[in-house]
C-alpha atoms as a PDB file:
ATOM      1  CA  UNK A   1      17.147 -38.124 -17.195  1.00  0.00           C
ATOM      2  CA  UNK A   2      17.466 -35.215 -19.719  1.00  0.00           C
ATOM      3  CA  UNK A   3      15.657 -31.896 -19.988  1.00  0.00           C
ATOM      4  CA  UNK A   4      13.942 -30.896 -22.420  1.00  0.00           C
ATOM      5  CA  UNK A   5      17.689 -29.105 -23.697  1.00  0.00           C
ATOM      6  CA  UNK A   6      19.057 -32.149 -23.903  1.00  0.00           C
ATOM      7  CA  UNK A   7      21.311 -32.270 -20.654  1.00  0.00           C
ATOM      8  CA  UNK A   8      21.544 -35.060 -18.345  1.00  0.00           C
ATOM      9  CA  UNK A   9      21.124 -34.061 -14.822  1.00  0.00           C
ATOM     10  CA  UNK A  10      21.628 -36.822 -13.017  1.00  0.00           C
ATOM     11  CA  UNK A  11      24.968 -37.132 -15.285  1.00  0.00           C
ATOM     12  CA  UNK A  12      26.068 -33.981 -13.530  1.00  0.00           C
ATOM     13  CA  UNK A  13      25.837 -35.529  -9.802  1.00  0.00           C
ATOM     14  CA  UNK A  14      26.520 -31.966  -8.524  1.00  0.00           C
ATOM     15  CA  UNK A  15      23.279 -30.077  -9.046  1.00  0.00           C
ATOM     16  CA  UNK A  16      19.320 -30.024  -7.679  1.00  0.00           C
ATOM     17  CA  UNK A  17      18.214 -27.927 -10.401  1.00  0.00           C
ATOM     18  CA  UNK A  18      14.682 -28.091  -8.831  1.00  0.00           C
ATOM     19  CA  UNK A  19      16.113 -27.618  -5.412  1.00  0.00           C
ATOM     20  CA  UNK A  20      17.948 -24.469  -6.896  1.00  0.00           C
ATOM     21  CA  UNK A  21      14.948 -23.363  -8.580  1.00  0.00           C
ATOM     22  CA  UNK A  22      12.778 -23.477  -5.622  1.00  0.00           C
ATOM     23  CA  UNK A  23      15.284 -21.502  -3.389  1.00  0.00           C
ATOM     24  CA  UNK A  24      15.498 -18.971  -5.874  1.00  0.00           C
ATOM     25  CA  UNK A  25      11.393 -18.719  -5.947  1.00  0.00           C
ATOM     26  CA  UNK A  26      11.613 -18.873  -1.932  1.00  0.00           C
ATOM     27  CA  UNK A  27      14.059 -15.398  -2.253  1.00  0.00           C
ATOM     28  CA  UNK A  28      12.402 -13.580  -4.699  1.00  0.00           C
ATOM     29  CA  UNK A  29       9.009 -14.331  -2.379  1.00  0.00           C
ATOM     30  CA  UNK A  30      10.663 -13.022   0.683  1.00  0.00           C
ATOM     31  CA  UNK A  31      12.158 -10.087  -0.630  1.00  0.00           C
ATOM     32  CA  UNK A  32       9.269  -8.945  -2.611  1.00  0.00           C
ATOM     33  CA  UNK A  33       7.427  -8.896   1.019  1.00  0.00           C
ATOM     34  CA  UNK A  34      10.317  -7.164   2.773  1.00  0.00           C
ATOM     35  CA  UNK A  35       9.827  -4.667  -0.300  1.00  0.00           C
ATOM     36  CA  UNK A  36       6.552  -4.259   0.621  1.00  0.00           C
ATOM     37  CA  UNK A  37       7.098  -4.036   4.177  1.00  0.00           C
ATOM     38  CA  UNK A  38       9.684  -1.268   3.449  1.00  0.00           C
ATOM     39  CA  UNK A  39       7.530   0.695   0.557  1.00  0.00           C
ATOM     40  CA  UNK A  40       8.424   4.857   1.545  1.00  0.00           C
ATOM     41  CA  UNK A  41      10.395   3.964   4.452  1.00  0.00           C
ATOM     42  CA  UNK A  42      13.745   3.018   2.354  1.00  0.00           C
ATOM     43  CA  UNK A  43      14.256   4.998  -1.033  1.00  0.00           C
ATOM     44  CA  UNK A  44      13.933   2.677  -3.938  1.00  0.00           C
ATOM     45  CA  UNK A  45      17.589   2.910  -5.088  1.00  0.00           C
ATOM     46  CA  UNK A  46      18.890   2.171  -1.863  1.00  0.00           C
ATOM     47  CA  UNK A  47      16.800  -0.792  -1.286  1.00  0.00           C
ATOM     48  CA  UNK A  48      18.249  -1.809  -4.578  1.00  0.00           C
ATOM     49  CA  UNK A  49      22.051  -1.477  -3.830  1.00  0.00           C
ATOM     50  CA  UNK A  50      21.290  -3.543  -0.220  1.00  0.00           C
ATOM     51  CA  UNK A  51      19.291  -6.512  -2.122  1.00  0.00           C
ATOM     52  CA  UNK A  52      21.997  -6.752  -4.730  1.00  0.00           C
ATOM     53  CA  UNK A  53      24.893  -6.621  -1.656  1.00  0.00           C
ATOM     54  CA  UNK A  54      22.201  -9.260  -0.241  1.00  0.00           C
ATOM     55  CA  UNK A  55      22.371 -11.615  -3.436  1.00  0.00           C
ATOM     56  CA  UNK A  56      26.534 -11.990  -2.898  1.00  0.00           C
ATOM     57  CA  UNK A  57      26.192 -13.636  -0.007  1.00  0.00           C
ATOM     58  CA  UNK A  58      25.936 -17.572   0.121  1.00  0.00           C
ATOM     59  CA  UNK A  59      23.094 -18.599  -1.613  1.00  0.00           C
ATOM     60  CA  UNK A  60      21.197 -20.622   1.343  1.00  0.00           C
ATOM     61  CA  UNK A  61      22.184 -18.517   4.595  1.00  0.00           C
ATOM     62  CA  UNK A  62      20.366 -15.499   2.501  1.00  0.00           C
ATOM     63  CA  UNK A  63      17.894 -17.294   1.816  1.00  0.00           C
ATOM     64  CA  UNK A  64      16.996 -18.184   5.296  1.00  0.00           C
ATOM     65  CA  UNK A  65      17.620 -14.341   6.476  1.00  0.00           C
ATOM     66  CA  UNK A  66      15.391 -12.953   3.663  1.00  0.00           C
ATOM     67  CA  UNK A  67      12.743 -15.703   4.536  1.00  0.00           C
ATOM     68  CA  UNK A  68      13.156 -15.177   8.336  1.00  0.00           C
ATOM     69  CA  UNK A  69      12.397 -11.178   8.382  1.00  0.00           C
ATOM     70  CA  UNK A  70       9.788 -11.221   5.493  1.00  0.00           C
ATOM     71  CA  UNK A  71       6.701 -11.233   7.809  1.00  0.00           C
ATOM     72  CA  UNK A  72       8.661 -11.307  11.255  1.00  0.00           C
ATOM     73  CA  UNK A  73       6.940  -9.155  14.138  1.00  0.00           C
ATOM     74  CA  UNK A  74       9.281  -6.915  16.007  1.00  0.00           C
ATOM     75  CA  UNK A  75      10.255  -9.797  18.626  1.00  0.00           C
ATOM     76  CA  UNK A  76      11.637 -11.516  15.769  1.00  0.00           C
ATOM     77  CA  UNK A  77      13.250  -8.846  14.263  1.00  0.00           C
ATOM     78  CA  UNK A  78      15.124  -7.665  17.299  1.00  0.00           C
ATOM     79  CA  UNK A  79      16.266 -11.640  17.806  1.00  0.00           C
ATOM     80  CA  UNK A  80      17.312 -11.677  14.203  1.00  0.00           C
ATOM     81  CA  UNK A  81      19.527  -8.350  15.101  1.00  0.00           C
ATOM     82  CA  UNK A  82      21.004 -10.338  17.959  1.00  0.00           C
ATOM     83  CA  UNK A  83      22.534 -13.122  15.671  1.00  0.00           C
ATOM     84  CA  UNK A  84      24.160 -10.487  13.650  1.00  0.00           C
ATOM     85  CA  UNK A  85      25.757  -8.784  16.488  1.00  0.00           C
ATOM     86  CA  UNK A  86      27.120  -5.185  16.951  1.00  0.00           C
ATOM     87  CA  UNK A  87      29.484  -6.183  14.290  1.00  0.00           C
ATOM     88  CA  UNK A  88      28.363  -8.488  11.332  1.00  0.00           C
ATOM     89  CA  UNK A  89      30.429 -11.240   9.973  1.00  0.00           C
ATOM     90  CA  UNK A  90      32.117 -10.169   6.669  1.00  0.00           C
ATOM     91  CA  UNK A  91      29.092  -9.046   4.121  1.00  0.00           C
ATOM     92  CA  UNK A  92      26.377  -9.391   6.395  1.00  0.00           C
ATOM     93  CA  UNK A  93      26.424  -5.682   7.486  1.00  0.00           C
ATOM     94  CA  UNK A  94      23.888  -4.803   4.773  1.00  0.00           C
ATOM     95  CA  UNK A  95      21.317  -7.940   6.583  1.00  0.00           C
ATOM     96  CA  UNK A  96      22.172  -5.609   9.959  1.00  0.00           C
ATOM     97  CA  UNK A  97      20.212  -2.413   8.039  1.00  0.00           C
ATOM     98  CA  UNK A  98      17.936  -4.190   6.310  1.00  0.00           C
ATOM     99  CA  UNK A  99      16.847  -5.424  10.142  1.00  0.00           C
ATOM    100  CA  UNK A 100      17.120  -2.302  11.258  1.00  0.00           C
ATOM    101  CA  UNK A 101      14.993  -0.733   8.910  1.00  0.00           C
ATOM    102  CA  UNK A 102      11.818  -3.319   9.241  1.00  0.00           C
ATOM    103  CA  UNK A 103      12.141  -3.180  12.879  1.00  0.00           C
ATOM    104  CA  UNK A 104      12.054   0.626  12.826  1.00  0.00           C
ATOM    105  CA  UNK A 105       8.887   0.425  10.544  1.00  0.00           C
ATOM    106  CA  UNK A 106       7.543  -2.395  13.053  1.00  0.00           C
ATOM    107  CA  UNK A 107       7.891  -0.008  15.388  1.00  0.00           C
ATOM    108  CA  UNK A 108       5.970   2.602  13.965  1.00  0.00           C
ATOM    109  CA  UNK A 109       3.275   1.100  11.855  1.00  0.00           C
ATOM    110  CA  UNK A 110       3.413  -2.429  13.849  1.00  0.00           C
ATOM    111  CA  UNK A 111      -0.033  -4.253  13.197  1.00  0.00           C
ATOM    112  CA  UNK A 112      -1.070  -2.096  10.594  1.00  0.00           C
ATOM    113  CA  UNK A 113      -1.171  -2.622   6.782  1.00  0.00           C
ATOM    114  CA  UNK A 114       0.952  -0.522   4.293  1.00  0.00           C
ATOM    115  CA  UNK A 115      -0.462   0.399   1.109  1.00  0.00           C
ATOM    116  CA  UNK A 116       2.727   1.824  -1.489  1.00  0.00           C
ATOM    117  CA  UNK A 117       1.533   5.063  -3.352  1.00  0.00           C
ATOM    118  CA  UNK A 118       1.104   3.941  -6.697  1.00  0.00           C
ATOM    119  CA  UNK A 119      -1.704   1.665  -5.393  1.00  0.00           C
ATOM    120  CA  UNK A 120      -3.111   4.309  -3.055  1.00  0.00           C
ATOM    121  CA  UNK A 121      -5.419   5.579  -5.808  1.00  0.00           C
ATOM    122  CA  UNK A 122      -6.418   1.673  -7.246  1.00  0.00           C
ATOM    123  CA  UNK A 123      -7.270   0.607  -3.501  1.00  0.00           C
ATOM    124  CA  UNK A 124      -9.230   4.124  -2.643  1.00  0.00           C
ATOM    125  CA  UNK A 125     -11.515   3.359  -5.682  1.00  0.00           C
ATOM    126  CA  UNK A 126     -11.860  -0.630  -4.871  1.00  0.00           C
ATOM    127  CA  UNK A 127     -13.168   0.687  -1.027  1.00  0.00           C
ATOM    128  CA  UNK A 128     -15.255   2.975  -1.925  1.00  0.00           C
ATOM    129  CA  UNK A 129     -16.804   1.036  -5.170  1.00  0.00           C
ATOM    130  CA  UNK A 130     -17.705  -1.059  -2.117  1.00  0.00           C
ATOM    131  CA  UNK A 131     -19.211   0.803   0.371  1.00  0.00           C
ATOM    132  CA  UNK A 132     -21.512   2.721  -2.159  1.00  0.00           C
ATOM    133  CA  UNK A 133     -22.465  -1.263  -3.290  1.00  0.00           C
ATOM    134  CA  UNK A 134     -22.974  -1.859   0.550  1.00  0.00           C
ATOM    135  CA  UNK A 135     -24.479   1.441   1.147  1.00  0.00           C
ATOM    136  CA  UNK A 136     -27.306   0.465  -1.522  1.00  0.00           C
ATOM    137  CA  UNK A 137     -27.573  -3.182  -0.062  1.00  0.00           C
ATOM    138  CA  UNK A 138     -28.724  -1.935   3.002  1.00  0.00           C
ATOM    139  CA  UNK A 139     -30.175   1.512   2.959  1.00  0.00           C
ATOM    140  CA  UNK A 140     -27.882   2.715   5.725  1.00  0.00           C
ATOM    141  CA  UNK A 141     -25.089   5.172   6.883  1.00  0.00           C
ATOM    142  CA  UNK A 142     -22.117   4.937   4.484  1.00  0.00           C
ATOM    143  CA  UNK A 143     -19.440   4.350   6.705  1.00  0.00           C
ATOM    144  CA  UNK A 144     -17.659   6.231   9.955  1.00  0.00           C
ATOM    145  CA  UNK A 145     -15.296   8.890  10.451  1.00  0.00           C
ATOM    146  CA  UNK A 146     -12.538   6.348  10.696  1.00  0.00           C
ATOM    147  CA  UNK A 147     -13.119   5.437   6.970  1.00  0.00           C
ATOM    148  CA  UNK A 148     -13.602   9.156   5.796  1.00  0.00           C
ATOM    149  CA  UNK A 149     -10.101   9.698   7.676  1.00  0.00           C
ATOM    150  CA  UNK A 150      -8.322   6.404   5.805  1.00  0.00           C
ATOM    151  CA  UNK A 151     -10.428   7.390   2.217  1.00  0.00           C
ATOM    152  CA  UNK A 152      -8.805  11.311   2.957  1.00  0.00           C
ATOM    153  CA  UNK A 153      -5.441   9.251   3.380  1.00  0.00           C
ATOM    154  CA  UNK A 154      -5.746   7.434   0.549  1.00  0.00           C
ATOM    155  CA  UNK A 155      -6.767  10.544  -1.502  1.00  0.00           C
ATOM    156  CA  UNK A 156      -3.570  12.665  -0.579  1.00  0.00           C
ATOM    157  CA  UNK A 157      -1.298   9.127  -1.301  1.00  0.00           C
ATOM    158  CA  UNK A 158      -2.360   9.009  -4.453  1.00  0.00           C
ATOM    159  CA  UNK A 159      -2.568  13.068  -5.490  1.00  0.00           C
ATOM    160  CA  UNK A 160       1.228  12.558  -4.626  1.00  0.00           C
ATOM    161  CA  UNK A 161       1.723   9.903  -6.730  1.00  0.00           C
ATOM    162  CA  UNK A 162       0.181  11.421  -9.407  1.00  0.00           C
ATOM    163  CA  UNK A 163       2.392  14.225  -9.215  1.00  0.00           C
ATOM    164  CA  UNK A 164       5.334  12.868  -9.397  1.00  0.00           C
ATOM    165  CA  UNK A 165       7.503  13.738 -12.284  1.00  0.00           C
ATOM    166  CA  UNK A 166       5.164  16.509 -13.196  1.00  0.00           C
ATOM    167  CA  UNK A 167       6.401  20.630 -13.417  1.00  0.00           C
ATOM    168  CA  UNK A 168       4.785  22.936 -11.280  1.00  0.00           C
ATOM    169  CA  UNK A 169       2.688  25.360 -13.369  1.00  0.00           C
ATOM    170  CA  UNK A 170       1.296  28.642 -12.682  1.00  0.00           C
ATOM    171  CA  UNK A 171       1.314  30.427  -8.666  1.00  0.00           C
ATOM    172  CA  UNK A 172       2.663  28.388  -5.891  1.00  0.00           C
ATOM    173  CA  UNK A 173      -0.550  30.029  -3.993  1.00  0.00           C
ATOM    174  CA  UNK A 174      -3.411  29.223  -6.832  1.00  0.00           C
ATOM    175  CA  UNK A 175      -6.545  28.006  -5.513  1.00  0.00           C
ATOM    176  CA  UNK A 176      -6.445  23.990  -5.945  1.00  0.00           C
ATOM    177  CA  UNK A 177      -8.869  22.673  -8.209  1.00  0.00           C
ATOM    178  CA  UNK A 178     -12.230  21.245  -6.920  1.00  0.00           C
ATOM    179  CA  UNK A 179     -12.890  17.343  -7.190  1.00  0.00           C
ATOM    180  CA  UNK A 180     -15.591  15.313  -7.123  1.00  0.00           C
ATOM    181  CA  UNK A 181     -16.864  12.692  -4.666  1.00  0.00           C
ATOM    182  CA  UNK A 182     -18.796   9.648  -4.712  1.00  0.00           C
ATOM    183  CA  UNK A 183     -22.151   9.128  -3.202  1.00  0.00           C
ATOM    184  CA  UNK A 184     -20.529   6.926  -0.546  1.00  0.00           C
ATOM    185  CA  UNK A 185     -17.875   9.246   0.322  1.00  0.00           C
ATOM    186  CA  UNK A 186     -19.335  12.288   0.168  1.00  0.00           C
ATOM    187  CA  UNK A 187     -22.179  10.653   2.839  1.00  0.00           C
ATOM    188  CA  UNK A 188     -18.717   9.223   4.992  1.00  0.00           C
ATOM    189  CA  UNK A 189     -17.710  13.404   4.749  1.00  0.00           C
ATOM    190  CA  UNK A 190     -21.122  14.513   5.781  1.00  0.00           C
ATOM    191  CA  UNK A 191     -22.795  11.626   8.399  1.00  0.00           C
ATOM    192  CA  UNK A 192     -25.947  11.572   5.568  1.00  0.00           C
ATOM    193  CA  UNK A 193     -27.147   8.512   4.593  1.00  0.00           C
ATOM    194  CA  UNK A 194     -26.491   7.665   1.076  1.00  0.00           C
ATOM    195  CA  UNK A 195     -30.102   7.182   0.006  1.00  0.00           C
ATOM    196  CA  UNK A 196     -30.133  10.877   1.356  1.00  0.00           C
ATOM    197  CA  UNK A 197     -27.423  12.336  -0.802  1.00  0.00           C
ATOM    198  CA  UNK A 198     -28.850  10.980  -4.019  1.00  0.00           C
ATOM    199  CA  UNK A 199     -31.896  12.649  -3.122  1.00  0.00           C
ATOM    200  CA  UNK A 200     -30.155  15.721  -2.499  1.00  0.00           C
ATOM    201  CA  UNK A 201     -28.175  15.609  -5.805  1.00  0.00           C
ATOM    202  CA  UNK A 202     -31.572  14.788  -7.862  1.00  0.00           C
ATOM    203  CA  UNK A 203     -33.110  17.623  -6.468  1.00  0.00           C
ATOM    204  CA  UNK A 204     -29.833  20.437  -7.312  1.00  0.00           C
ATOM    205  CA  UNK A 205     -29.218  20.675  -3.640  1.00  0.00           C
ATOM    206  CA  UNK A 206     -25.662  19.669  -4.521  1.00  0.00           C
ATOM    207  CA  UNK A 207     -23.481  20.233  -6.984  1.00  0.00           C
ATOM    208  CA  UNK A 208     -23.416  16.837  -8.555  1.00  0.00           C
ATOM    209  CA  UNK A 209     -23.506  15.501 -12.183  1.00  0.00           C
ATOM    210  CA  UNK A 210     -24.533  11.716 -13.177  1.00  0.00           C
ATOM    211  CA  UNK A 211     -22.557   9.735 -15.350  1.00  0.00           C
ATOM    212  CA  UNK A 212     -23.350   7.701 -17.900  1.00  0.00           C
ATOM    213  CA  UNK A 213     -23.506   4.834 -15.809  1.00  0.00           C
ATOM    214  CA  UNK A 214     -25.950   6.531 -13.499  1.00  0.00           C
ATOM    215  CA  UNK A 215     -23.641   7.037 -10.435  1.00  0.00           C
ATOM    216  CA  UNK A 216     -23.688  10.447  -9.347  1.00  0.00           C
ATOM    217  CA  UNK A 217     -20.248  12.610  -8.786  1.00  0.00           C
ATOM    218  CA  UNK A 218     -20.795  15.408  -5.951  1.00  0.00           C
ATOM    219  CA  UNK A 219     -18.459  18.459  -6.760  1.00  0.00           C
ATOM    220  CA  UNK A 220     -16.923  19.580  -3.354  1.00  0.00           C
ATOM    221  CA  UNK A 221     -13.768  22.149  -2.517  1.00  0.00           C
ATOM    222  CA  UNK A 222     -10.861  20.161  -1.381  1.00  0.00           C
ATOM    223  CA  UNK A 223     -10.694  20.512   2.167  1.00  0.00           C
ATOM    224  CA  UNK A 224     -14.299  21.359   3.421  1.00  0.00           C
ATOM    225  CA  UNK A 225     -14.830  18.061   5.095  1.00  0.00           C
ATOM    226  CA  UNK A 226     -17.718  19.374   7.171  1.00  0.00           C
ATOM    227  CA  UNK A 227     -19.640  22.186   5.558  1.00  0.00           C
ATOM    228  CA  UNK A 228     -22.750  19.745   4.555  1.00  0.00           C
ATOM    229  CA  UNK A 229     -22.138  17.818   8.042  1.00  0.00           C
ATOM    230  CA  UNK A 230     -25.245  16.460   9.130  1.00  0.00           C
ATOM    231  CA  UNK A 231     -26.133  17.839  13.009  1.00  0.00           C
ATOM    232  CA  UNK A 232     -28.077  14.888  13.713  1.00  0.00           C
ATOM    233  CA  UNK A 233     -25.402  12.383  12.196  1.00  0.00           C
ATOM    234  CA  UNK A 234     -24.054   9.829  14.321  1.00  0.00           C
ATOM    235  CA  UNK A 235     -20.417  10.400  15.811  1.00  0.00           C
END
């Protein structure tokens, strides 16, 4: 059978080109998770140099190792770091820190979800896009302190990204600039309903502007979390 090239496979008797194919797809899988897994635990450039020490070893044991601590809990890990041993067979050392790492970041953040910093400011906008949408739906409290801490998280993730690469300009002590909140998070920061905050920004009891798209923007300093708290809120 030939390929659309023109070569003859099954001439060759010596190799699965699909099987090879699907092994490389199975890597490139696994390692993109372990990536994930190890997003601003591991610099970049090392990760790198270890994944390219990774891809000299024999094609299918690598395979299996990459595939095996991809989504592995810490049990795993740790049984994984077992088969390696104190000392690693010849070119495995770099599978012994890759282990290491994940299991150190299990260890820390096991059970919860890591979000890299260049999404930080796509998946703060997609969250609270929803809870405005949810807070209209049913007329009720936009959210809890728990999501005002993770939106505040999110915030600072992706301020830092956003920095990156840029010069610093003017005083190291100049006032930071003021930014504006959503309805929905702005009622998160406060404990007031939503429905209540657009009143309050229709009236001019906040600083707010509308866009075009009729969504209102409340203009807070960064950092005062609690000086339109509602008394009465919820806690």
């Amino acid at each position: 059978m030939a390929d659309a090239g023109g070569l003859d496979v099954a001439a060759l008797g010596v190799i699965d080109l699909a099987a090879v194919a699907h092994r490389v797809a199975r890597y490139e899988r696994a390692m993109e998770a372990v990536r994930l897994r190890l997003s601003g635990a591991v610099d970049p450039r090392a990760l790198d140099a270890l994944t390219r020490h990774l891809a000299r070893l024999p094609a299918r044991p690598a395979v299996a190792f990459t595939v095996a601590v991809a989504e592995a809990d810490l049990a795993g890990l740790r049984r994984v770091r077992a088969l390696l041993g104190d000392e690693p067979p010849a070119g495995w050392s770099v599978a012994a820190i890759i282990v290491d790492a994940l299991a150190r970041r299990e260890q820390m953040f096991g059970g919860a979800v890591v979000v890299p910093v260049p999404l930080a400011g796509s998946v703060r906008s997609l969250l609270v896009e929803a809870l405005d949408a949810r807070a209209r739906r049913d007329g009720g409290s936009a959210g809890s302190d728990g999501l005002h801490a993770l939106l505040g998280q999110l915030g600072r993730a992706a301020a830092l990204s956003v920095g990156e690469g840029m010069s610093d300009i003017g005083p190291a002590d100049s006032a930071p600039k003021r930014v504006e909140l959503s309805v929905t998070e702005y009622a998160i920061r406060s404990g007031f309903t939503t429905r209540h905050v657009r009143r309050m920004a229709r009236s001019g009891a906040l600083p707010a502007r509308q866009t075009a798209g009729g969504a209102w923007l409340i203009t807070v300093e960064p950092d005062t979390d609690h000086d339109h708290r509602n008394p009465h809120a919820c806690r």
